[in-house]
Protein backbone atom coordinates (compact mmCIF):
# COMPACT_ATOMS: atom_id res chain seq x y z
CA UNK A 1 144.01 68.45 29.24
CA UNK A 2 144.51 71.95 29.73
CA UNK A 3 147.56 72.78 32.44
CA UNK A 4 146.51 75.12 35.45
CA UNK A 5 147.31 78.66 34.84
CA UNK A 6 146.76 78.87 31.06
CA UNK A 7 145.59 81.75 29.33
CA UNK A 8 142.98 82.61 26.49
CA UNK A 9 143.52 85.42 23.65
CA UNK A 10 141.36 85.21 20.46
CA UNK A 11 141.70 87.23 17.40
CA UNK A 12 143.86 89.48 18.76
CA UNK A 13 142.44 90.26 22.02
CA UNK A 14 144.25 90.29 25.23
CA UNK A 15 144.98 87.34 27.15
CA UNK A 16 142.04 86.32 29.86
CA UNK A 17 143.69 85.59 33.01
CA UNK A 18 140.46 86.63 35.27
CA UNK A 19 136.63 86.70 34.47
CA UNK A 20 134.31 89.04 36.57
CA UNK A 21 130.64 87.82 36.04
CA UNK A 22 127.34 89.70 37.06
CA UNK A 23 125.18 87.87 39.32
CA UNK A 24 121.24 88.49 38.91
CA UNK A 25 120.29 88.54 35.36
CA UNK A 26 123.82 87.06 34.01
CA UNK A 27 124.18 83.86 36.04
CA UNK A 28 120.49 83.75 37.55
CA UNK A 29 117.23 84.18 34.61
CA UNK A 30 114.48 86.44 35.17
CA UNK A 31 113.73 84.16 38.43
CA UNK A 32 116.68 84.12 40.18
CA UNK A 33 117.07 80.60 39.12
CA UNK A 34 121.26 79.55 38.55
CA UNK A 35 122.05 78.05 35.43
CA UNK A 36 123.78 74.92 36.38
CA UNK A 37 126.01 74.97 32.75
CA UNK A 38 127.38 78.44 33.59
CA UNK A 39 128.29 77.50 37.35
CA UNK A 40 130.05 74.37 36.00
CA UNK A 41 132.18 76.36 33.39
CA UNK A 42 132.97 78.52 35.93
CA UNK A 43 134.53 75.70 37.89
CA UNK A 44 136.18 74.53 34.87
CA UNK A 45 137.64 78.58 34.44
CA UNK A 46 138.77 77.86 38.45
CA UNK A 47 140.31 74.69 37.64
CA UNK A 48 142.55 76.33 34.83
CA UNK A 49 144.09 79.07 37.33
CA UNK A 50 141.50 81.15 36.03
CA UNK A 51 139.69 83.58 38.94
CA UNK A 52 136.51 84.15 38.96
CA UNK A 53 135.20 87.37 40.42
CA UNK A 54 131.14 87.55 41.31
CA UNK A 55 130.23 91.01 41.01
CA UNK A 56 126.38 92.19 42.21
CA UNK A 57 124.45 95.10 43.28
CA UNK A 58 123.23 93.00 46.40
CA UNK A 59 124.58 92.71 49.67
CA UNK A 60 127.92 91.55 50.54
CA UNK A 61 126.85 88.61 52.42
CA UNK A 62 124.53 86.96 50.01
CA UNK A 63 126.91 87.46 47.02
CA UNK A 64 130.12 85.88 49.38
CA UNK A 65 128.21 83.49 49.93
CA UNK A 66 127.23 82.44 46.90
CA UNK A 67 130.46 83.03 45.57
CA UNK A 68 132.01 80.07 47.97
CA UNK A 69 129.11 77.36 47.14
CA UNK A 70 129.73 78.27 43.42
CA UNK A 71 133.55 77.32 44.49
CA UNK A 72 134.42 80.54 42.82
CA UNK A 73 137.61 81.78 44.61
CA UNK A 74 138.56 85.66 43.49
CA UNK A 75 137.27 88.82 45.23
CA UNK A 76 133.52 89.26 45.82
CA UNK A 77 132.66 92.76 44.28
CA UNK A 78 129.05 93.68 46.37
CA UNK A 79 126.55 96.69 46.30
CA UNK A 80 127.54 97.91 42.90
CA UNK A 81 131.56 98.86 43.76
CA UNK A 82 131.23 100.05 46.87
CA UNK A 83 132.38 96.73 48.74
CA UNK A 84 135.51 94.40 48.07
CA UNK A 85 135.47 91.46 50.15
CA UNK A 86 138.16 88.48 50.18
CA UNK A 87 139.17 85.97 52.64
CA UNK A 88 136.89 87.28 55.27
CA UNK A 89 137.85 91.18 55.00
CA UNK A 90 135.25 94.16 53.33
CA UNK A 91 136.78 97.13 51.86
CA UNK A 92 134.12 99.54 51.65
CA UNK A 93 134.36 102.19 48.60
CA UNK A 94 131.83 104.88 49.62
CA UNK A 95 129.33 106.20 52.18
CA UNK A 96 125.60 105.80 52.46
CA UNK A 97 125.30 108.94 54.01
CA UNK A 98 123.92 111.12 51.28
CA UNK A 99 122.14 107.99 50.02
CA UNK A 100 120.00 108.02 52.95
CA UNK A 101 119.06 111.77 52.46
CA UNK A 102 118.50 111.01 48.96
CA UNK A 103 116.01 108.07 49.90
CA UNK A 104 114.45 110.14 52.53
CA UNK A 105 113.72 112.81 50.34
CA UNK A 106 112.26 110.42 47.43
CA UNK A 107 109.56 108.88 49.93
CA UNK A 108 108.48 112.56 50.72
CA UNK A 109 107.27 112.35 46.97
CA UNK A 110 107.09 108.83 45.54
CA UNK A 111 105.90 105.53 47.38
CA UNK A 112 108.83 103.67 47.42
CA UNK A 113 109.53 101.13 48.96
CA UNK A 114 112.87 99.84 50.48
CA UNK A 115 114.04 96.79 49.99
CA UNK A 116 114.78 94.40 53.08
CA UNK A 117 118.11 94.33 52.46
CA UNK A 118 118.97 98.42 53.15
CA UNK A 119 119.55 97.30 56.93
CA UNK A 120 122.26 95.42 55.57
CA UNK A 121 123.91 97.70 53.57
CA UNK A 122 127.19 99.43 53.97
CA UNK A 123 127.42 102.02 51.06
CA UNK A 124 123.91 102.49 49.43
CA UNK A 125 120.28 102.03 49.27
CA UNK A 126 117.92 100.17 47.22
CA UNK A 127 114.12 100.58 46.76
CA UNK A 128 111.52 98.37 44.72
CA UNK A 129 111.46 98.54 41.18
CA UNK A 130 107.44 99.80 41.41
CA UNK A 131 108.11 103.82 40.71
CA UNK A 132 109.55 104.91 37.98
CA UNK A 133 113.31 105.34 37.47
CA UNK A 134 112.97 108.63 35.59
CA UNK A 135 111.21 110.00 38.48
CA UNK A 136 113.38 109.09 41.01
CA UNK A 137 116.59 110.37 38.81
CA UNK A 138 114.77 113.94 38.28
CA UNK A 139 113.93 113.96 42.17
CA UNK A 140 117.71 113.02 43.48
CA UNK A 141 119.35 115.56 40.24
CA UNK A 142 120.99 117.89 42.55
CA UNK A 143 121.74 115.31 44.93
CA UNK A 144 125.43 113.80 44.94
CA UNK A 145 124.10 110.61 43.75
CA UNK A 146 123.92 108.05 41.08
CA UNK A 147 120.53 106.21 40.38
CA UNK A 148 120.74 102.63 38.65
CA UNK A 149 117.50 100.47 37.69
CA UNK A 150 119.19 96.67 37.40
CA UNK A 151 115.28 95.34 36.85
CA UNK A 152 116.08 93.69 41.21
CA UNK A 153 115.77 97.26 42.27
CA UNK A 154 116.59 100.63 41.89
CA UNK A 155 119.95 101.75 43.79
CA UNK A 156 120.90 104.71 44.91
CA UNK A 157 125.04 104.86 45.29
CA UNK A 158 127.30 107.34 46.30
CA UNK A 159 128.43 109.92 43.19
CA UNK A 160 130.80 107.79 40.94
CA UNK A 161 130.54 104.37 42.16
CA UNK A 162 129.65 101.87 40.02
CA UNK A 163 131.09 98.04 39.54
CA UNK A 164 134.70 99.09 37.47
CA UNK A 165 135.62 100.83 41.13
CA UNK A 166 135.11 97.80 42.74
CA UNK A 167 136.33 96.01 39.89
CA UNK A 168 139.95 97.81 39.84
CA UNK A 169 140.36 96.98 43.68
CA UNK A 170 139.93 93.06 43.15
CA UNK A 171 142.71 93.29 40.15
CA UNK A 172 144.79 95.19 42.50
CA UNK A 173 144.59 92.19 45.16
CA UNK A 174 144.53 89.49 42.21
CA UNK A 175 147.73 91.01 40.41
CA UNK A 176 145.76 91.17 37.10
CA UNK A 177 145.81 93.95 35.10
CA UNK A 178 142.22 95.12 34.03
CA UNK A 179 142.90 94.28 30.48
CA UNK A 180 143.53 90.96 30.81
CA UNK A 181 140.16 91.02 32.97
CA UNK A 182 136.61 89.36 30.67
CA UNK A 183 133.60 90.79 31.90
CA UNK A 184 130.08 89.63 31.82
CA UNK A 185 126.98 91.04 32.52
CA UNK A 186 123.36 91.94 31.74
CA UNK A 187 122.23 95.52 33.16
CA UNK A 188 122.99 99.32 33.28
CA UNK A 189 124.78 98.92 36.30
CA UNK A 190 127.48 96.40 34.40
CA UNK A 191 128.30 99.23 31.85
CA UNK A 192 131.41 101.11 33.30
CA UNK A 193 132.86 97.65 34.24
CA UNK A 194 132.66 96.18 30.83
CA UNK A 195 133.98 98.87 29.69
CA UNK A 196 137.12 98.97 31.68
CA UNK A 197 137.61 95.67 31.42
CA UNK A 198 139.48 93.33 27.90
CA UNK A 199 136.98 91.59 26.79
CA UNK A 200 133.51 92.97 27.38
CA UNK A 201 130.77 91.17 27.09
CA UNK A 202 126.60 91.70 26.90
CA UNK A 203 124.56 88.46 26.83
CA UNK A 204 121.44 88.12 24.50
CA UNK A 205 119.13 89.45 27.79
CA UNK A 206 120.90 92.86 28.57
CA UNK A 207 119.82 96.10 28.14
CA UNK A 208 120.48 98.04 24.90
CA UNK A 209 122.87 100.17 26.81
CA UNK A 210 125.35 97.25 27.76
CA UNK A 211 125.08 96.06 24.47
CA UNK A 212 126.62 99.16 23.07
CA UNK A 213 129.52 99.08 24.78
CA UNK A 214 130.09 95.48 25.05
CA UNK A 215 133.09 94.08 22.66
CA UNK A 216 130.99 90.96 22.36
CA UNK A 217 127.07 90.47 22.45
CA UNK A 218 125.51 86.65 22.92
CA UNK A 219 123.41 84.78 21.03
CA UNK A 220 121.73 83.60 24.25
CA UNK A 221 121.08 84.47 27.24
CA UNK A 222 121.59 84.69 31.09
CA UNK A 223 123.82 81.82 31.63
CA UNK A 224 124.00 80.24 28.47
CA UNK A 225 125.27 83.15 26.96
CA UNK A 226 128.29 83.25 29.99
CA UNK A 227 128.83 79.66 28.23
CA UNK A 228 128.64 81.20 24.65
CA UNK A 229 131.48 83.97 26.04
CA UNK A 230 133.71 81.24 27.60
CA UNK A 231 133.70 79.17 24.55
CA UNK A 232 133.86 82.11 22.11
CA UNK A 233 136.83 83.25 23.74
CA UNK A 234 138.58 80.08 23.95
CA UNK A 235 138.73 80.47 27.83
CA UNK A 236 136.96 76.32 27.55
């Protein structure tokens, strides 16, 4: 039996003392169904002394949520970086000022469509994924905005944020330095926080972008391929 607090390194690599997983697309399949292996190596990760950190493009209160009934216990990272939350407290990383004027301006020309959730967002806006991404990144170019398709919804965040800024402030609170961190994801928007982190890692679903970066790419994918990481790693 593994004692609480042990750590991981493979071939080289940097110890793993916390894992920061993407949500939709990474934990959940193309339905938004949870992979019941993944959530139950997760609570094995716990279980070691190992945090787990949810990190998501939606809204702080769904992923918080589903970051306690997972039994996950490190820092929720929400709306792509731009909220922290832990033990009942948001830190919010930008202002969905602009985004709103970005947004506004878009619906002059395309026919998006927000998603439900805006009224429940603190830093950013999100709108269906039925226009075109290109468009909507050519419309908002001299606007002080990123755009991000995650294949949920395209987001519209504040210039610069993306899931590593969110990503740095949950080391910060867990004591961990961001190379001991593994990351996991699926999407465009996980690239700058793979990157930052140890051990990056693309499962067998994600885009060809996150792939590129990623220090490891899985056989297979959504949450079998956070399984595949764990066990590659030796985290398991």
């Amino acid at each position: 039996m593994a004692k609480r607090g042990m750590r991981a390194a493979v071939e080289g690599g940097p110890e793993t003392r916390a894992i920061v997983v993407d949500l939709d697309g990474t934990l959940t399949d193309a339905k938004r169904w949870l992979c019941l292996d993944a959530i139950e190596a997760l609570r094995k990760c716990e279980a070691r002394g190992i945090p787990i950190i949810l990190a998501s493009g939606n809204i702080v209160t769904t992923t918080m949520q589903v970051s306690k009934l997972l039994g996950l216990s490190g820092p929720v990272i929400a709306e792509n970086g731009g909220v922290v939350h832990y033990q009942g407290e948001n830190e919010l990383f930008g202002d969905k000022k602009d985004c709103l004027e970005a947004l506004a301006h878009v619906k002059r020309h395309l026919p998006a469509k927000e998603l439900f959730t805006n009224q429940c967002r603190f830093t950013e806006v999100c709108i269906e994924e039925d226009v075109r991404v290109d468009k909507v990144k050519a419309l908002l170019k001299d606007f002080p905005v990123d755009v991000n398709s995650t294949g949920f919804g395209i987001h519209i965040m504040p210039k610069g944020m993306d899931k590593s800024v969110g990503l740095k402030r949950a080391c910060d609170i867990l004591k961990v330095p961001l190379g001991d961190v593994m990351a996991i994801g699926d999407s465009e928007n996980d690239i700058k926080m793979v990157q930052s982190s140890g051990i990056g890692v693309a499962v067998a679903n994600a885009t060809k972008g996150l792939k590129a970066v990623a220090r490891y790419v899985c056989r297979r994918p959504h949450g079998a391929g956070v399984v595949e990481a764990l066990k590659k790693f030796k985290v398991l």
